[in-house]
Protein backbone atom coordinates (compact mmCIF):
# COMPACT_ATOMS: atom_id res chain seq x y z
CA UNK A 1 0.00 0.00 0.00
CA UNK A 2 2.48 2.43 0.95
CA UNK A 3 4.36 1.66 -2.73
CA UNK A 4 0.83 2.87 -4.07
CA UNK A 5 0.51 5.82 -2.07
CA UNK A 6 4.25 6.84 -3.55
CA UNK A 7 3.56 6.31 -7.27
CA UNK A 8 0.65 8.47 -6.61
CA UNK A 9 2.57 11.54 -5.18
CA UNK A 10 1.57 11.15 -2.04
CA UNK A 11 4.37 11.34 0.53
CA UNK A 12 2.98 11.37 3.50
CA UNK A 13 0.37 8.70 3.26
CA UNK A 14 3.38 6.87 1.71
CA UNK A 15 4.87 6.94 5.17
CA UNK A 16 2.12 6.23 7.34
CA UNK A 17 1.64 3.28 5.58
CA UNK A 18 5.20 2.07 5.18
CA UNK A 19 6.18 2.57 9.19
CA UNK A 20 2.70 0.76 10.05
CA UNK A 21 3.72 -1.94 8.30
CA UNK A 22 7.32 -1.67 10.20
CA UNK A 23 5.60 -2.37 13.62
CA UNK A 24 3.62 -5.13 12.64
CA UNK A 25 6.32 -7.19 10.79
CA UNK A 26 9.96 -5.65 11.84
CA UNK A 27 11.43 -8.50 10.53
CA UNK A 28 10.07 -7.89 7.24
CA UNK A 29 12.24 -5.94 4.62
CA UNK A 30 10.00 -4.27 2.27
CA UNK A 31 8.37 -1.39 5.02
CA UNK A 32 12.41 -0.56 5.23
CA UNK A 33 12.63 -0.44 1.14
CA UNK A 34 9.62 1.65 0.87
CA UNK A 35 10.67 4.06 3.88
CA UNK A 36 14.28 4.29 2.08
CA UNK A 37 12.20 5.33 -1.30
CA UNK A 38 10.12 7.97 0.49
CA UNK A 39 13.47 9.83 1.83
CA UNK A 40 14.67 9.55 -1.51
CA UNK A 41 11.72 10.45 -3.84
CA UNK A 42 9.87 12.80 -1.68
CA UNK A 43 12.95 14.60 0.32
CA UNK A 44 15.75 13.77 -1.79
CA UNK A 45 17.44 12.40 1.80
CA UNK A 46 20.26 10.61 0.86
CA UNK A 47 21.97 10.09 3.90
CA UNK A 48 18.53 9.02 5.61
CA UNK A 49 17.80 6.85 2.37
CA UNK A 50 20.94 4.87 2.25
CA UNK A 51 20.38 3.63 5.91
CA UNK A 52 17.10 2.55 5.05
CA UNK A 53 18.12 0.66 1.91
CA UNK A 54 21.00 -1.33 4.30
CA UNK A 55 18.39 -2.03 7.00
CA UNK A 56 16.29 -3.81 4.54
CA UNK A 57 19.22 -5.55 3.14
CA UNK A 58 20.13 -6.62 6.52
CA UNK A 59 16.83 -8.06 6.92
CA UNK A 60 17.05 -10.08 3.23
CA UNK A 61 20.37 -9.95 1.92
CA UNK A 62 18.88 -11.34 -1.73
CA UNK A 63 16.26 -8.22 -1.88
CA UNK A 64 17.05 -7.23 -5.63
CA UNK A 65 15.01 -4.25 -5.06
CA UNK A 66 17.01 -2.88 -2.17
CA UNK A 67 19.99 -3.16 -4.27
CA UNK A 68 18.94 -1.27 -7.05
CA UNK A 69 17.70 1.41 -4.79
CA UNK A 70 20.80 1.99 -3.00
CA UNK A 71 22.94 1.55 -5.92
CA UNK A 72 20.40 5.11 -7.13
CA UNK A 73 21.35 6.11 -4.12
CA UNK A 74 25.45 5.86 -4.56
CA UNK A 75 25.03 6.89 -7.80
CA UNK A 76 23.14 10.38 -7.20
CA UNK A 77 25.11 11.03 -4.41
CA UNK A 78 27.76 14.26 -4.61
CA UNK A 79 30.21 13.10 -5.71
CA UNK A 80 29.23 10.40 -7.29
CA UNK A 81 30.23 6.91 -6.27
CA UNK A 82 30.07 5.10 -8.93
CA UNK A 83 32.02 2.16 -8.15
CA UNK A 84 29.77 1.25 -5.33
CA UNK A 85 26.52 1.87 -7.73
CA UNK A 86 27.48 -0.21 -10.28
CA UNK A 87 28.47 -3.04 -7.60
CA UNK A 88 24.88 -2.79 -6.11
CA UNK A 89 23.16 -2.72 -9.34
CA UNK A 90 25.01 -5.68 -10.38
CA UNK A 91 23.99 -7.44 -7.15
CA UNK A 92 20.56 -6.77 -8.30
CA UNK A 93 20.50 -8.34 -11.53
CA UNK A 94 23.37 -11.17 -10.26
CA UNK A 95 19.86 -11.80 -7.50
CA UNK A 96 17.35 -11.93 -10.09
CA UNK A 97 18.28 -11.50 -13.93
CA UNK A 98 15.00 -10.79 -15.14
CA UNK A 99 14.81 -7.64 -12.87
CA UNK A 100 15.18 -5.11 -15.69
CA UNK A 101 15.56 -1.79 -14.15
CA UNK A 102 18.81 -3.03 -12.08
CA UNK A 103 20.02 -3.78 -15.90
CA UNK A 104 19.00 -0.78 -17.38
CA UNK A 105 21.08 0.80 -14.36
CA UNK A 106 24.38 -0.94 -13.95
CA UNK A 107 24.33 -0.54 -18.25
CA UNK A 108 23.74 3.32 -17.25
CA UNK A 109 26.47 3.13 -14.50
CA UNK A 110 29.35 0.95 -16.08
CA UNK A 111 28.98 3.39 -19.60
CA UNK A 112 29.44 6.70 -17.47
CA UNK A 113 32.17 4.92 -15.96
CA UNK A 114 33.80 4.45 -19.14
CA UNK A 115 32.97 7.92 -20.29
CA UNK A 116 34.97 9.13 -17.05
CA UNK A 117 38.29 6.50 -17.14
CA UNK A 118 37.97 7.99 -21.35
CA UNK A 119 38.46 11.15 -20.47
CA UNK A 120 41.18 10.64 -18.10
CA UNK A 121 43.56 8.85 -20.28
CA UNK A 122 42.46 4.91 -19.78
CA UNK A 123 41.00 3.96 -23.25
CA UNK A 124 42.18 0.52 -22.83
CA UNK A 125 39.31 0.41 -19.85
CA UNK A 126 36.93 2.33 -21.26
CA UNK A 127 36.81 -0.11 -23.78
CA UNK A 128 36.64 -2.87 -21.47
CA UNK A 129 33.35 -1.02 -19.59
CA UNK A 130 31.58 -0.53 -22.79
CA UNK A 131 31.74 -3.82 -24.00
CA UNK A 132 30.23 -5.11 -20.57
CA UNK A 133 27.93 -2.11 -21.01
CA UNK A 134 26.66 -2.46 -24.20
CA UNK A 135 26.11 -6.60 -23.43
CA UNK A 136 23.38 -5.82 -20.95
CA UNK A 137 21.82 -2.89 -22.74
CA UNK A 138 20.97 -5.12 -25.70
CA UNK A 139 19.91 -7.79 -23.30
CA UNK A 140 17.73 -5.23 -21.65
CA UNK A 141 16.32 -4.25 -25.37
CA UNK A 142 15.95 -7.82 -25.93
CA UNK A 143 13.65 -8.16 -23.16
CA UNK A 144 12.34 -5.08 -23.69
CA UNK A 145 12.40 -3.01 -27.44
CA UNK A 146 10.78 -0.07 -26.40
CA UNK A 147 13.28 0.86 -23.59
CA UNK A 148 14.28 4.53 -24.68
CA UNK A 149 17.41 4.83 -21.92
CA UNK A 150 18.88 1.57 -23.18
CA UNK A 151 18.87 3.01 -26.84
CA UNK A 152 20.28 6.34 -25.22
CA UNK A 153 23.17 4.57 -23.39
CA UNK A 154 23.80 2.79 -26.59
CA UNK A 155 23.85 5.93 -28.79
CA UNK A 156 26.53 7.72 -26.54
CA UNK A 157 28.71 4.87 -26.53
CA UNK A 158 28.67 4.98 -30.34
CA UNK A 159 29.38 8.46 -30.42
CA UNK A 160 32.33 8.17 -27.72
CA UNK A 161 33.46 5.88 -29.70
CA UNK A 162 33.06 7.64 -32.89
CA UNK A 163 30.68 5.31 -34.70
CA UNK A 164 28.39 7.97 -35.72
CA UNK A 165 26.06 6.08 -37.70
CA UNK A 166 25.05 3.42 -34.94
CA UNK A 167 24.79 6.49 -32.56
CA UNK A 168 22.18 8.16 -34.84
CA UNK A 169 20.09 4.94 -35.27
CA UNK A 170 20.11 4.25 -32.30
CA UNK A 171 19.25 8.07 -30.54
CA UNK A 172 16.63 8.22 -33.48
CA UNK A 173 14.92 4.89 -32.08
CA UNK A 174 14.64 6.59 -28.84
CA UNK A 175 13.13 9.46 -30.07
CA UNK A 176 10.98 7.40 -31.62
CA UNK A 177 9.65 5.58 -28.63
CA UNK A 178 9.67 8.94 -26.75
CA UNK A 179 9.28 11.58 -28.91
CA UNK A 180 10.08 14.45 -26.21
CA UNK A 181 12.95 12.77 -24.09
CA UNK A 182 15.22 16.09 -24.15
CA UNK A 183 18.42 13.69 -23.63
CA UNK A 184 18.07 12.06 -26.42
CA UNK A 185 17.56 15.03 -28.70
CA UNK A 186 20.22 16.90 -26.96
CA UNK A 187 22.69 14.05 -27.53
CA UNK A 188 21.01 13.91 -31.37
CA UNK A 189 22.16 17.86 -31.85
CA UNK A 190 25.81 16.82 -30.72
CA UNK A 191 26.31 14.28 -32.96
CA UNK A 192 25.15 16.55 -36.05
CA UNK A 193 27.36 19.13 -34.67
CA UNK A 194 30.04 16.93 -34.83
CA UNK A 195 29.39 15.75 -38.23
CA UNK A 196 29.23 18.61 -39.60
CA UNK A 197 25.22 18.90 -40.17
CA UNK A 198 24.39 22.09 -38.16
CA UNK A 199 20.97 22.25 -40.16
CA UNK A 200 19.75 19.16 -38.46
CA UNK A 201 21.60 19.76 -35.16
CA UNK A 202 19.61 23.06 -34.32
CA UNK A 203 15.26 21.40 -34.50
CA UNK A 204 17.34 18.85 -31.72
CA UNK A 205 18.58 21.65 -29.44
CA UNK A 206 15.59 22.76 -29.67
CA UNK A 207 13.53 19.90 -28.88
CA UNK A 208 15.71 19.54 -25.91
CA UNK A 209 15.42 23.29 -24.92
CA UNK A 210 11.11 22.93 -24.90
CA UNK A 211 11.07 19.09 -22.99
CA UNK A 212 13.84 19.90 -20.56
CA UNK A 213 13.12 20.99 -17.18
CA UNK A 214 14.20 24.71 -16.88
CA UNK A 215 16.58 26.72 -17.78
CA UNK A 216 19.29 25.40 -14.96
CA UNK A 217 18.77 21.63 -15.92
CA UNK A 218 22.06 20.53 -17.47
CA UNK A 219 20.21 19.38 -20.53
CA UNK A 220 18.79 22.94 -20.94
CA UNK A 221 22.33 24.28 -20.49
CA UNK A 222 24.03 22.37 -22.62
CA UNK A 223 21.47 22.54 -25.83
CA UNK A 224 21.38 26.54 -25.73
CA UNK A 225 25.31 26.23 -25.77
CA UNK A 226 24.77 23.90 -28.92
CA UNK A 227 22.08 25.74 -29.89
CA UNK A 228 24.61 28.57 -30.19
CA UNK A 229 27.62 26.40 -31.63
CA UNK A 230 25.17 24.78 -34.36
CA UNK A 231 24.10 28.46 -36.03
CA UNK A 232 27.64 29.10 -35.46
CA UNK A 233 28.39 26.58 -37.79
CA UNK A 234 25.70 26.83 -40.28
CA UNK A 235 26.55 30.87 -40.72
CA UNK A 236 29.88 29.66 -42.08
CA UNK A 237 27.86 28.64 -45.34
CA UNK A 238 24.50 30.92 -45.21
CA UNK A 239 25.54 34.58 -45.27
CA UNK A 240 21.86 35.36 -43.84
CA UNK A 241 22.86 34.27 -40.60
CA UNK A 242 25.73 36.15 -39.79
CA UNK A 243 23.63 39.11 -38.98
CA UNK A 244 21.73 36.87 -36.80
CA UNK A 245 24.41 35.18 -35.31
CA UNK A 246 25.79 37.45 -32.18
CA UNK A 247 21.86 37.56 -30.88
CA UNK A 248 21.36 33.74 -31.19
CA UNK A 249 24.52 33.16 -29.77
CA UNK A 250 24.19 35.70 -26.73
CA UNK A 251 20.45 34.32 -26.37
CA UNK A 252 20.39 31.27 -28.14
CA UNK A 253 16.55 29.63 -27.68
CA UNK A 254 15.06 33.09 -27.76
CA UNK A 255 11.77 32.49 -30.05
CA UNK A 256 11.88 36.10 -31.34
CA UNK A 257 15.28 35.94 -33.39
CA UNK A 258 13.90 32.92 -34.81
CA UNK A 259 10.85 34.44 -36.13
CA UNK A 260 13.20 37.49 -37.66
CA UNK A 261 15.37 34.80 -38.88
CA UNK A 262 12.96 33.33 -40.95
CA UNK A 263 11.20 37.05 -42.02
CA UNK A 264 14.72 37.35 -43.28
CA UNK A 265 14.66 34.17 -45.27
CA UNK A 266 11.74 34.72 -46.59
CA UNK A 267 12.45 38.28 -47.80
CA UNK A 268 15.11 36.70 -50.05
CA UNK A 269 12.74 34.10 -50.96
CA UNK A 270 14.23 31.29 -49.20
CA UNK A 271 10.84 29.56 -48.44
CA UNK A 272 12.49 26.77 -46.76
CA UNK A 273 14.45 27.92 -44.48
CA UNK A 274 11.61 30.60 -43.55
CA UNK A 275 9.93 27.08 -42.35
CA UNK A 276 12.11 26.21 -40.83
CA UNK A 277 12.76 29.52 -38.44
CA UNK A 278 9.25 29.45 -38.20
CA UNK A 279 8.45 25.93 -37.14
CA UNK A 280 11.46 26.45 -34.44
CA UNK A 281 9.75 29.53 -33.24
CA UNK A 282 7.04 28.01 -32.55
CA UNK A 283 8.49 24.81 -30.74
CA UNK A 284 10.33 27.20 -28.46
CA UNK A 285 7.06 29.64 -27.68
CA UNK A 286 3.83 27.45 -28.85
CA UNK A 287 1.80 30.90 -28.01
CA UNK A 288 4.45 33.36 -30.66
CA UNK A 289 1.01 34.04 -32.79
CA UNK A 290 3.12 35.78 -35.57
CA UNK A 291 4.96 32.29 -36.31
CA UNK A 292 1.71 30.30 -36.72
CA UNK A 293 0.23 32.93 -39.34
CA UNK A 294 3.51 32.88 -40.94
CA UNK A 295 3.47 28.97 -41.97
CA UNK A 296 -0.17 29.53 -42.41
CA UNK A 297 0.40 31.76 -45.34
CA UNK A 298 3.62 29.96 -46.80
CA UNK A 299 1.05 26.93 -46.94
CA UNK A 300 -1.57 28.82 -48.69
CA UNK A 301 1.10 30.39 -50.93
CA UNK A 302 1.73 26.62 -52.19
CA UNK A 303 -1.17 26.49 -52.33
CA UNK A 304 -1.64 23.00 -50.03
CA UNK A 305 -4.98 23.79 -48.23
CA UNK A 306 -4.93 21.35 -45.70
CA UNK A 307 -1.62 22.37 -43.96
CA UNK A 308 -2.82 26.43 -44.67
CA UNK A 309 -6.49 25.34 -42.79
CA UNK A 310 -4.23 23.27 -39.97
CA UNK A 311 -1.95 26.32 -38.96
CA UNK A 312 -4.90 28.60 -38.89
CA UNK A 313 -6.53 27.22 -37.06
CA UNK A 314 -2.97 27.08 -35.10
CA UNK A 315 -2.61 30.96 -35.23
CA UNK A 316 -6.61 31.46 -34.36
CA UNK A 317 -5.97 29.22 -31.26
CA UNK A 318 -2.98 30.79 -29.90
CA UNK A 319 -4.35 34.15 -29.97
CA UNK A 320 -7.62 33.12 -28.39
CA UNK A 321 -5.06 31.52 -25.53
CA UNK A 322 -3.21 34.62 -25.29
CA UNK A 323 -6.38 36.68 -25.61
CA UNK A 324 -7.23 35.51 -21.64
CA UNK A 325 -4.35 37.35 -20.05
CA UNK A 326 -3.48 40.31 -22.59
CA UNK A 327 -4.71 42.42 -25.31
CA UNK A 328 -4.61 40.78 -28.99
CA UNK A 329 -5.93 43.38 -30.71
CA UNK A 330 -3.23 43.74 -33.00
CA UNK A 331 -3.69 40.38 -34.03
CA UNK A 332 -7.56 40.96 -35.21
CA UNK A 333 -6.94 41.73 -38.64
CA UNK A 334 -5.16 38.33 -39.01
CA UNK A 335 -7.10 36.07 -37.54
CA UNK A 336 -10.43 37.12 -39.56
CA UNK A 337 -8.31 36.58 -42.77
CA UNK A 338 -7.62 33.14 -41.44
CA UNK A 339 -11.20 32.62 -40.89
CA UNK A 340 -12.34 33.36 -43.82
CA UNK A 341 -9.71 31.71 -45.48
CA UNK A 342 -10.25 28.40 -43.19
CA UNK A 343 -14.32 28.65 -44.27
CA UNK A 344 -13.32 29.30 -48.26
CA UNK A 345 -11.06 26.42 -48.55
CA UNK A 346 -12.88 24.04 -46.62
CA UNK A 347 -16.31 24.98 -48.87
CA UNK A 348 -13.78 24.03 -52.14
């Protein structure tokens, strides 16, 4: 019950339940387990955590669970201990091998290992960790295909290791199976930065700028740098960006030099790129009206009324949602030409 409570959000109740379970079975180790996940899901306890994760193992020794939580524990602690994480997670699975988040974990914990003894001059052993790594990530896809972290873990091996190719397959087939996980499409951007392909490298960073969680996650932080890095790159080949380039790169993720980027582009009738500015406007700001009437009339320009009746309908919604806390009166004009545009095409 008190697992319940937890995967519900409810802390407290959580913990109620979990140390009434405690007095009528001490011997037991679960109401230990679940009081060790409390302190670590709702209060981010560590310390308090870790003991609790012990005192169940000291209860059952061969309590996979327990494992696996205190190897999370080890492993978000700071520093990091990653040695003892992996060991725990590896207990786990060792305990019982169909137990697939302890796999997903020590393959998490032995490749950012090897990312780690990489970078500090032991390539010999982070070769070693990956291959153990990448042995029970594909077991874990084998059991299950649809596990986006094991595809992750796999792609930034491959790009460690420079086998670009694999890396993209295999941080496409994440996005895939979760089309907004910001790690993945950060990790995408880098490796068409790296390759040289800054025009697909910048939708990523910003797929990973709108799914991350704020603007101090490290995801966020690290896509507006590539963000910056990627236009960088492309303004080496499209004079149109240069004049762009010190505001993206002092602001990079900032809808509104998108949206003059692609008023730009499309005053030097580069339709496509216009798009593109546009469509990346609006995935940064879903309520930056001028974007939506933009595509709206590009569409209707190419004359392809189905797309022209879907993003006016786009443009007429985001000003009605922007309409409830300010004044869209300068948007008036526009939306009745959309409407009447909307009712024309749909009558042909």
């Amino acid at each position: 019950m008190g697992v319940n409570y937890l995967n519900q959000g409810q802390c407290v109740e959580a913990e109620e339940s979990c140390r009434l379970a405690l007095e009528y079975g001490p011997r037991f180790a679960h109401p230990y387990n679940c009081l060790g996940m409390v302190e670590l899901t709702c209060r981010n306890d560590l310390d308090k955590a870790r003991q609790f994760f012990k005192d169940a193992l000291s209860v059952d020794p061969d309590f996979a669970e327990a494992h696996n939580n205190l190897g999370a524990v080890f492993f978000r602690s700071n520093p990091p201990d990653y040695n003892a994480a992996c060991d725990q997670f590896k207990a786990a699975i060792e305990i019982d091998p169909g137990y697939n988040d302890g796999r997903e974990n020590y393959c998490m914990c032995l490749a950012r290992k090897g990312i780690i003894t990489g970078d500090q001059g032991h390539p010999e052993e982070r070769a070693s960790l990956f291959t153990e790594a990448r042995s029970h990530c594909i077991r874990l896809l084998e059991q299950n295909p649809n596990n986006f972290n094991g595809r992750h873990h796999l792609g930034l091996m491959d790009m460690m290791d420079q086998k670009y190719e694999s890396a993209e397959q295999n941080f496409k087939r994440c996005l895939e199976i979760d089309p907004e996980n910001p790690v993945c499409s950060y990790n995408l951007g880098v490796l068409y930065t790296l390759t040289q392909r800054c025009e697909l490298a910048i939708p990523q960073y910003i797929s990973a700028l709108r799914n991350g969680q704020g603007p101090g996650n490290e995801v966020s932080i690290g896509a507006r740098k590539g963000l910056a890095d990627a236009y960088e790159q492309c303004a080496k080949k499209d004079g149109a960006l240069l004049v762009f380039l010190d505001r993206i790169k002092s602001d990079p993720g900032n809808p509104k030099h998108h949206y003059d980027l692609g008023n730009t582009y499309s005053e030097k009738g580069l339709s496509d790129q216009a798009v593109n500015e546009w469509e990346n406007t609006v995935r940064l700001d879903p309520l930056y009206c001028p974007a939506h009437y933009a595509l709206a009339m590009v569409a209707n320009k190419n004359l392809d009324s189905a797309i022209t009746i879907r993003r006016c309908q786009d443009y007429v919604a985001c000003v009605t949602e922007r309409s409830r806390n300010e004044s869209v009166d300068q948007f008036n004009e526009n939306v009745s030409r959309c409407k009447t545009l909307v009712k024309k095409l749909e009558m042909e």
